[in-house]
Every structure is written in C-alpha cells, then in structure tokens.
N, C-alpha and C. Protein backbone atom coordinates (compact mmCIF):
# COMPACT_ATOMS: atom_id res chain seq x y z
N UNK A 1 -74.87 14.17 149.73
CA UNK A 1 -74.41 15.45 149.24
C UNK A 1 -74.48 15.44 147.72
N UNK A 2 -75.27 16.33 147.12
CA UNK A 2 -74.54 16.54 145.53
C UNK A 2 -74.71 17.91 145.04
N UNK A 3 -73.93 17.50 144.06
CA UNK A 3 -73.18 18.22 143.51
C UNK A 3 -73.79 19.11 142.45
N UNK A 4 -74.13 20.56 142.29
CA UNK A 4 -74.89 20.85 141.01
C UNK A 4 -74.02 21.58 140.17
N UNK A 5 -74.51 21.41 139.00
CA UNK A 5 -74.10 22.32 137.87
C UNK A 5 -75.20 22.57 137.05
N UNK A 6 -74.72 24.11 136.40
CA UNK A 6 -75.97 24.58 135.65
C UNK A 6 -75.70 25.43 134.47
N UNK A 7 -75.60 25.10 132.97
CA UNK A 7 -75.47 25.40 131.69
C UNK A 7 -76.32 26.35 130.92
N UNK A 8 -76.26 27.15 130.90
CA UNK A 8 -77.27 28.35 130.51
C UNK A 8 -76.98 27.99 128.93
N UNK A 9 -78.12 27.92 127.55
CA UNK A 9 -77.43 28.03 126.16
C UNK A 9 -76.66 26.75 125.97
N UNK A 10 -76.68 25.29 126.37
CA UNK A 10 -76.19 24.27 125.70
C UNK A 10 -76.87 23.74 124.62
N UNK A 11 -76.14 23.14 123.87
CA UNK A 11 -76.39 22.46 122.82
C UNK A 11 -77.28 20.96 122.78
N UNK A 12 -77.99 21.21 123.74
CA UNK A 12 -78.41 19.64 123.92
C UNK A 12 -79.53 19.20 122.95
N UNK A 13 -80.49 20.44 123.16
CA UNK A 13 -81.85 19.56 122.31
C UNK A 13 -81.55 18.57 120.69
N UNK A 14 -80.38 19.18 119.74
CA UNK A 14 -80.37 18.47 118.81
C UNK A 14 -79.58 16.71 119.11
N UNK A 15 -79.04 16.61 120.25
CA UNK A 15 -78.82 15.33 121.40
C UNK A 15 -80.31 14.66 121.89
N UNK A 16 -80.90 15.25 122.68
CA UNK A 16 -82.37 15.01 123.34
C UNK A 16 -82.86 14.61 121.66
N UNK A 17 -83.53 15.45 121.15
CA UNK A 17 -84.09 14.93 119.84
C UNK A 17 -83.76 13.50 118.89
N UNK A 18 -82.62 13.76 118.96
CA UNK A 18 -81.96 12.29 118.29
C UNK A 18 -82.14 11.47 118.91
N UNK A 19 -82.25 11.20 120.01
CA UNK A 19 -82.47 10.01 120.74
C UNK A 19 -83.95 9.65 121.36
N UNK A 20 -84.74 11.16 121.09
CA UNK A 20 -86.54 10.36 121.41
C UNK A 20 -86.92 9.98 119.82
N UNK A 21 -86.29 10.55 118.79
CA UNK A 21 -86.52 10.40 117.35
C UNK A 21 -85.96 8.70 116.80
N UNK A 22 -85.07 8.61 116.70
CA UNK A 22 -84.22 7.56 116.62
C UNK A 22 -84.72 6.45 116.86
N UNK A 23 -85.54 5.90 118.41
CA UNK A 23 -86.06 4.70 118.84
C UNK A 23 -87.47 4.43 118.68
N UNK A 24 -88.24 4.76 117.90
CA UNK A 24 -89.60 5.01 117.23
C UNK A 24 -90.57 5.78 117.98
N UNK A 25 -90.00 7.01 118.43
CA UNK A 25 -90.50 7.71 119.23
C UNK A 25 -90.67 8.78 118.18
N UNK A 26 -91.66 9.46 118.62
CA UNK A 26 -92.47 10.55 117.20
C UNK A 26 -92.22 12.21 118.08
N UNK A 27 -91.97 12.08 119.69
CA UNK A 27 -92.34 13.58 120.32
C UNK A 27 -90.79 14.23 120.04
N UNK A 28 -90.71 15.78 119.69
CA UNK A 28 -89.70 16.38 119.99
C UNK A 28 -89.55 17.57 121.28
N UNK A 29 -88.32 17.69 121.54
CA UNK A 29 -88.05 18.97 122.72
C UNK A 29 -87.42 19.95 121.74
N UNK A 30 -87.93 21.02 121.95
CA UNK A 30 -87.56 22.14 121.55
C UNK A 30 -87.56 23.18 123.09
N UNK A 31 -86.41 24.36 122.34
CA UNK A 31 -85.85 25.48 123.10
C UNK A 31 -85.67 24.94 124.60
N UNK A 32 -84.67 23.93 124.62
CA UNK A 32 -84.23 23.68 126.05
C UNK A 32 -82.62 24.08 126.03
N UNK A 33 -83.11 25.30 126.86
CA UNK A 33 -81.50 25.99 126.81
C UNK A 33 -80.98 26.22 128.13
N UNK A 34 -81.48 25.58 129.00
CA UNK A 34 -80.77 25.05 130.13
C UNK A 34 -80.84 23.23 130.25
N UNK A 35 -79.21 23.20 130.77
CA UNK A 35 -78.83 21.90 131.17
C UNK A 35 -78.46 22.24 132.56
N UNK A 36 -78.61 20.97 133.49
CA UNK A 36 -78.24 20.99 134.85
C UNK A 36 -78.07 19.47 135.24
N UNK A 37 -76.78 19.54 135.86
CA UNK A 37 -75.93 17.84 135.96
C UNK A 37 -75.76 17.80 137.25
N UNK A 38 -76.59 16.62 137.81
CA UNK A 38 -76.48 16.78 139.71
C UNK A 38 -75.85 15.48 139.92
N UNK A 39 -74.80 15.36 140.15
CA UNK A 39 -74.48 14.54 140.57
C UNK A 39 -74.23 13.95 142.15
N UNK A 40 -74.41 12.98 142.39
CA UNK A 40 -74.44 12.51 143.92
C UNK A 40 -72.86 11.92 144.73
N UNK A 41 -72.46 12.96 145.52
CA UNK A 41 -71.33 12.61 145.94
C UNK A 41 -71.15 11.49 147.39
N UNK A 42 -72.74 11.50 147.85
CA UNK A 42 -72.53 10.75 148.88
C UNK A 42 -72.65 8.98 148.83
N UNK A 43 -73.16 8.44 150.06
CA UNK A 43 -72.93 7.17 149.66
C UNK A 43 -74.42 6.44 150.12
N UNK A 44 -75.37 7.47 149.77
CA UNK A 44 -76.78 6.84 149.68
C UNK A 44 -77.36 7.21 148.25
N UNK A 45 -78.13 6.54 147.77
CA UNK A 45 -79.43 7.31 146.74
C UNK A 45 -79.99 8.27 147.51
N UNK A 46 -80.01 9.61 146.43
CA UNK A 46 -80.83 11.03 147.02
C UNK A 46 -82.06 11.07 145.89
N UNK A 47 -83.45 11.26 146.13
CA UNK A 47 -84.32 11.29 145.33
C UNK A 47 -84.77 12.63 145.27
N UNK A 48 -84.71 13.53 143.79
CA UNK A 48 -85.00 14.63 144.11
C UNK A 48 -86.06 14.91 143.31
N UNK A 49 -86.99 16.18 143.80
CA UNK A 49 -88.63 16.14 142.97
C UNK A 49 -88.01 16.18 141.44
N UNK A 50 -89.35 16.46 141.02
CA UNK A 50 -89.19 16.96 139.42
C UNK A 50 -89.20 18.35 139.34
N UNK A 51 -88.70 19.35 140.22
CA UNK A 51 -88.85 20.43 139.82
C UNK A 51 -87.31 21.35 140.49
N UNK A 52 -87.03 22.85 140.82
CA UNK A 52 -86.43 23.48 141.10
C UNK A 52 -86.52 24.67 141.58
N UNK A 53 -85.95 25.34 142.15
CA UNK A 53 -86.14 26.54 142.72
C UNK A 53 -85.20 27.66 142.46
N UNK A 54 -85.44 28.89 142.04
CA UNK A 54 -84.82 29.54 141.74
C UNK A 54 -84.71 31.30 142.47
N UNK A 55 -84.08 31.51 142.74
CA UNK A 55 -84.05 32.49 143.99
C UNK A 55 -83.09 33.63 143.50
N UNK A 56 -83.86 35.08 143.60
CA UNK A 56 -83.05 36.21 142.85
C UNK A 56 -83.68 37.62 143.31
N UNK A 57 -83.64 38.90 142.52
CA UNK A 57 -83.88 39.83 143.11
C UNK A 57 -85.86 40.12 142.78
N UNK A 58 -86.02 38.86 142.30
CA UNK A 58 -87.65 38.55 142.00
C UNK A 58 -88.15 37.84 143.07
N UNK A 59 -87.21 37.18 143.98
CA UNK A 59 -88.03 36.52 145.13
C UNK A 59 -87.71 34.89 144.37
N UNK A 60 -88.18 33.90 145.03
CA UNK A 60 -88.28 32.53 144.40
C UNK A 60 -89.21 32.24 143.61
N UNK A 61 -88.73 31.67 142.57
CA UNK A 61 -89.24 30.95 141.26
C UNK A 61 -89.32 29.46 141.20
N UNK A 62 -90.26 28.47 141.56
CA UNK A 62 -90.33 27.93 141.61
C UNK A 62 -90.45 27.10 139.78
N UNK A 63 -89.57 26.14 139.41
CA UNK A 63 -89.82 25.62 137.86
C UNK A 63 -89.96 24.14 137.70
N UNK A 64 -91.34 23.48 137.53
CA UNK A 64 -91.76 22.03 137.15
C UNK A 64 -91.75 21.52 135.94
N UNK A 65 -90.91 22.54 134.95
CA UNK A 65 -90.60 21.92 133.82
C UNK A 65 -89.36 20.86 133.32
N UNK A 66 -89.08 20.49 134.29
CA UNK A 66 -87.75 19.48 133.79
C UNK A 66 -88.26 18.52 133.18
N UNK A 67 -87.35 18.73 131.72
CA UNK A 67 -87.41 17.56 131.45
C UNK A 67 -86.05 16.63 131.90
N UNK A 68 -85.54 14.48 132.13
CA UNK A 68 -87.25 13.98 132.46
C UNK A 68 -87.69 14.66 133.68
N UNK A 69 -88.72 14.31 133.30
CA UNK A 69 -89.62 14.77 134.69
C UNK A 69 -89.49 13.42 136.20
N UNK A 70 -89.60 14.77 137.27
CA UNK A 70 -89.16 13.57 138.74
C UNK A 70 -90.30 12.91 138.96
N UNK A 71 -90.48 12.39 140.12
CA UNK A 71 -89.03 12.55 141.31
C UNK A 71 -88.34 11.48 140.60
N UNK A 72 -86.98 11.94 140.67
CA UNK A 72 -85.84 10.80 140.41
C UNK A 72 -84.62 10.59 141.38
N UNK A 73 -84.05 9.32 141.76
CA UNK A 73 -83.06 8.57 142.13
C UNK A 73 -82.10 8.50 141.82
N UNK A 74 -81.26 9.29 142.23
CA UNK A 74 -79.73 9.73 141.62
C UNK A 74 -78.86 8.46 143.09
N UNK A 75 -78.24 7.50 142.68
CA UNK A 75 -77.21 6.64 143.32
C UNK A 75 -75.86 6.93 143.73
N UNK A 76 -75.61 6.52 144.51
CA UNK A 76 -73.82 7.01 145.11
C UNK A 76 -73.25 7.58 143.62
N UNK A 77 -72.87 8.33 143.68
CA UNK A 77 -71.77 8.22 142.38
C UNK A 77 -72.32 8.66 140.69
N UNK A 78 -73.65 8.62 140.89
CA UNK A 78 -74.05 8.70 139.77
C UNK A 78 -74.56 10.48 139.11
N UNK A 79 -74.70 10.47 138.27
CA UNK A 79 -74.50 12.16 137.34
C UNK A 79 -76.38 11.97 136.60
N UNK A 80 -77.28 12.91 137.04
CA UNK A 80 -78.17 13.08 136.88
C UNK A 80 -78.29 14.24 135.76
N UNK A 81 -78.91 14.38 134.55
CA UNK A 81 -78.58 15.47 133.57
C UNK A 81 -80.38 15.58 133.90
N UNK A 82 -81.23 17.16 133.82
CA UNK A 82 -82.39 17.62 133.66
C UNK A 82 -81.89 18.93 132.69
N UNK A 83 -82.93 19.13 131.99
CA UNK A 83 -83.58 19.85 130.86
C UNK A 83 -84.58 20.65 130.62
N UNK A 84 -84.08 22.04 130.28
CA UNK A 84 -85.63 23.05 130.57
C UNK A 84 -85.31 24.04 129.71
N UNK A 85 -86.49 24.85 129.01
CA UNK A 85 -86.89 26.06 128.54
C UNK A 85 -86.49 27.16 129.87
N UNK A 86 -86.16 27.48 130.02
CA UNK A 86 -85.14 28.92 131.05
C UNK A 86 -85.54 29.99 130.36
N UNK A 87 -86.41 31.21 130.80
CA UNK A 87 -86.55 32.39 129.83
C UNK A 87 -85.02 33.06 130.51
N UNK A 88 -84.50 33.63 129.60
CA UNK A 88 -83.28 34.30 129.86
C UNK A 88 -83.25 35.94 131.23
N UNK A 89 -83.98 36.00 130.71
CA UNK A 89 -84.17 37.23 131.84
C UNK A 89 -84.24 37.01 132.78
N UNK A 90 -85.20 35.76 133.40
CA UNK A 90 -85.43 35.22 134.94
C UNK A 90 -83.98 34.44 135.03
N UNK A 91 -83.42 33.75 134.58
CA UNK A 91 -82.29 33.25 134.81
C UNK A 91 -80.94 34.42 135.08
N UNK A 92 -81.33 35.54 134.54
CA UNK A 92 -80.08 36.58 134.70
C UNK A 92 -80.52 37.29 135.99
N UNK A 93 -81.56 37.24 136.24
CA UNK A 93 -81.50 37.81 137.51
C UNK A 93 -81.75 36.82 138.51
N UNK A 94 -81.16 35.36 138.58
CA UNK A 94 -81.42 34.79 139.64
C UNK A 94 -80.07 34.54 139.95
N UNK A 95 -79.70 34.35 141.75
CA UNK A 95 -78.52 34.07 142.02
C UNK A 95 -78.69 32.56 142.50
N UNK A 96 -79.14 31.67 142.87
CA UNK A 96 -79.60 30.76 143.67
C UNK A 96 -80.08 29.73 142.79
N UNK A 97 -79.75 28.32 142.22
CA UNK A 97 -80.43 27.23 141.99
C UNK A 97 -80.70 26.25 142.65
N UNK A 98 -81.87 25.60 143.78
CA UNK A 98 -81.88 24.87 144.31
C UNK A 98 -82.98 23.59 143.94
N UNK A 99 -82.65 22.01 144.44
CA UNK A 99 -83.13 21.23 144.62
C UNK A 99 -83.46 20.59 145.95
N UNK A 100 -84.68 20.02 145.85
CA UNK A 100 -84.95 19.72 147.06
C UNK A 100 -85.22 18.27 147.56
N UNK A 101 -84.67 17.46 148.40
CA UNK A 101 -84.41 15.63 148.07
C UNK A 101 -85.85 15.47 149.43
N UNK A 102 -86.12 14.30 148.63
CA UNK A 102 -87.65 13.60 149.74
C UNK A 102 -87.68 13.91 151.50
N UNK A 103 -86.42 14.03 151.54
CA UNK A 103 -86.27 14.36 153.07
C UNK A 103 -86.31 16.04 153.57
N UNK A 104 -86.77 16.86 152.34
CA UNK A 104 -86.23 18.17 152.59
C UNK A 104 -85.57 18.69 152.70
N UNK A 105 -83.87 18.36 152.47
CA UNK A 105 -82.61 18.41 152.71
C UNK A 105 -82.52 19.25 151.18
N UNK A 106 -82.22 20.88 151.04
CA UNK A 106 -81.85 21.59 150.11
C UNK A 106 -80.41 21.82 149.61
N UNK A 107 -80.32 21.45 148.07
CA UNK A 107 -79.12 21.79 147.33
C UNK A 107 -78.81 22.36 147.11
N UNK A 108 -78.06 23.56 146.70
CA UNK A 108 -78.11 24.84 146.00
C UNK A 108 -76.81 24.58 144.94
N UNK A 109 -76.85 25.51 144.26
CA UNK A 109 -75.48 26.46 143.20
C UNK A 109 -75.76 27.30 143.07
N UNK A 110 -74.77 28.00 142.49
CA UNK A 110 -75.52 29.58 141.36
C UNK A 110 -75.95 29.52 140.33
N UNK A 111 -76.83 30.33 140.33
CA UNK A 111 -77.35 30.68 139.05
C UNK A 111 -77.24 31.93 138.29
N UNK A 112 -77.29 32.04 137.27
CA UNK A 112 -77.59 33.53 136.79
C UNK A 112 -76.40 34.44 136.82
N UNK A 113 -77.13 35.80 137.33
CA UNK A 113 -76.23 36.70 137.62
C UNK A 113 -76.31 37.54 138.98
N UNK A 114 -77.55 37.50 138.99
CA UNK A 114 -78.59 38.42 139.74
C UNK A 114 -78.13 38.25 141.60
C-alpha cells in the first residue's frame, strides 16, 4: 500500500540544484513546481514506473517527466520524493493522481481541482 502526496508550487528546485551543483555535477533542474512523496506503508518493496497518470475533465494524462526518473523501489517504510514541470492548467483541471507498481496494482490521490 502507499501512500501519495502531491505539492503543487514547492520550493524544491533551489534544494534539487544545490545538491546536483554541489558534488561536481554541472546539470541544473529548472521550473519543477510539482513535488510528490510516495511513501510505502506496506511490508514489501513496491516498484513504481517512472512516470504518472493524471485523470480530469481532459480525460487521462499520462506524464514521463519525473524527475529521478523510474522505475524505482520504494521499501517497507520508506518516503519516495519525484519532481516535475506540471503546466498549471492541466493540473487544475485534474482530479486524480495515479501510480502504477510492476504488478499493475494502481495508486491514486487527488490532484488539482478539476
């Protein structure tokens, strides 16, 4: 089972930046104004793609921009943070954020407004 959350407008990239900058890393992220923290409540590793789904009065939106990028291995207990450019409009009209784990087993929260 986990758990989602989803941050429309956080403050992260000057966080993200400092830390690909910092370790002799030269690339920056810019305009990532969604954060989303999945954490895993059950008592297996859930591996979920690199991407998301987003579901509203547009139909589903499928988005492969997370940054990092998947598939990743979220562990019993553990808090998964992904990172994305979100145009604001598609996010206000979506109600639905879902992930989807190797087994096909779908996550959802809300999103948006829509």
């Amino acid at each position: 089972m986990l758990s989602i959350k989803a941050f429309m407008n956080t403050s992260t990239e000057p966080v993200l930046n400092f830390r690909t900058g910092c370790c002799g890393g030269s690339h920056r992220l810019f305009d990532l104004n969604l954060e989303i923290q999945v954490k895993n409540l059950g008592t297996k590793p859930v591996t979920i793609s690199g991407g998301l789904e987003l579901e509203g009065v547009r139909g589903v939106k499928r988005i492969d921009t997370l940054y990092p990028p998947g598939p990743r291995e979220i562990g019993p207990g553990e808090i998964a943070s992904f990172y994305c450019i979100m145009d604001e409009t598609l996010w206000s009209a979506s109600h639905t954020l879902t992930f989807v784990d190797k087994e096909g087993n779908r996550y959802r929260c809300p999103a948006g407004r829509g």
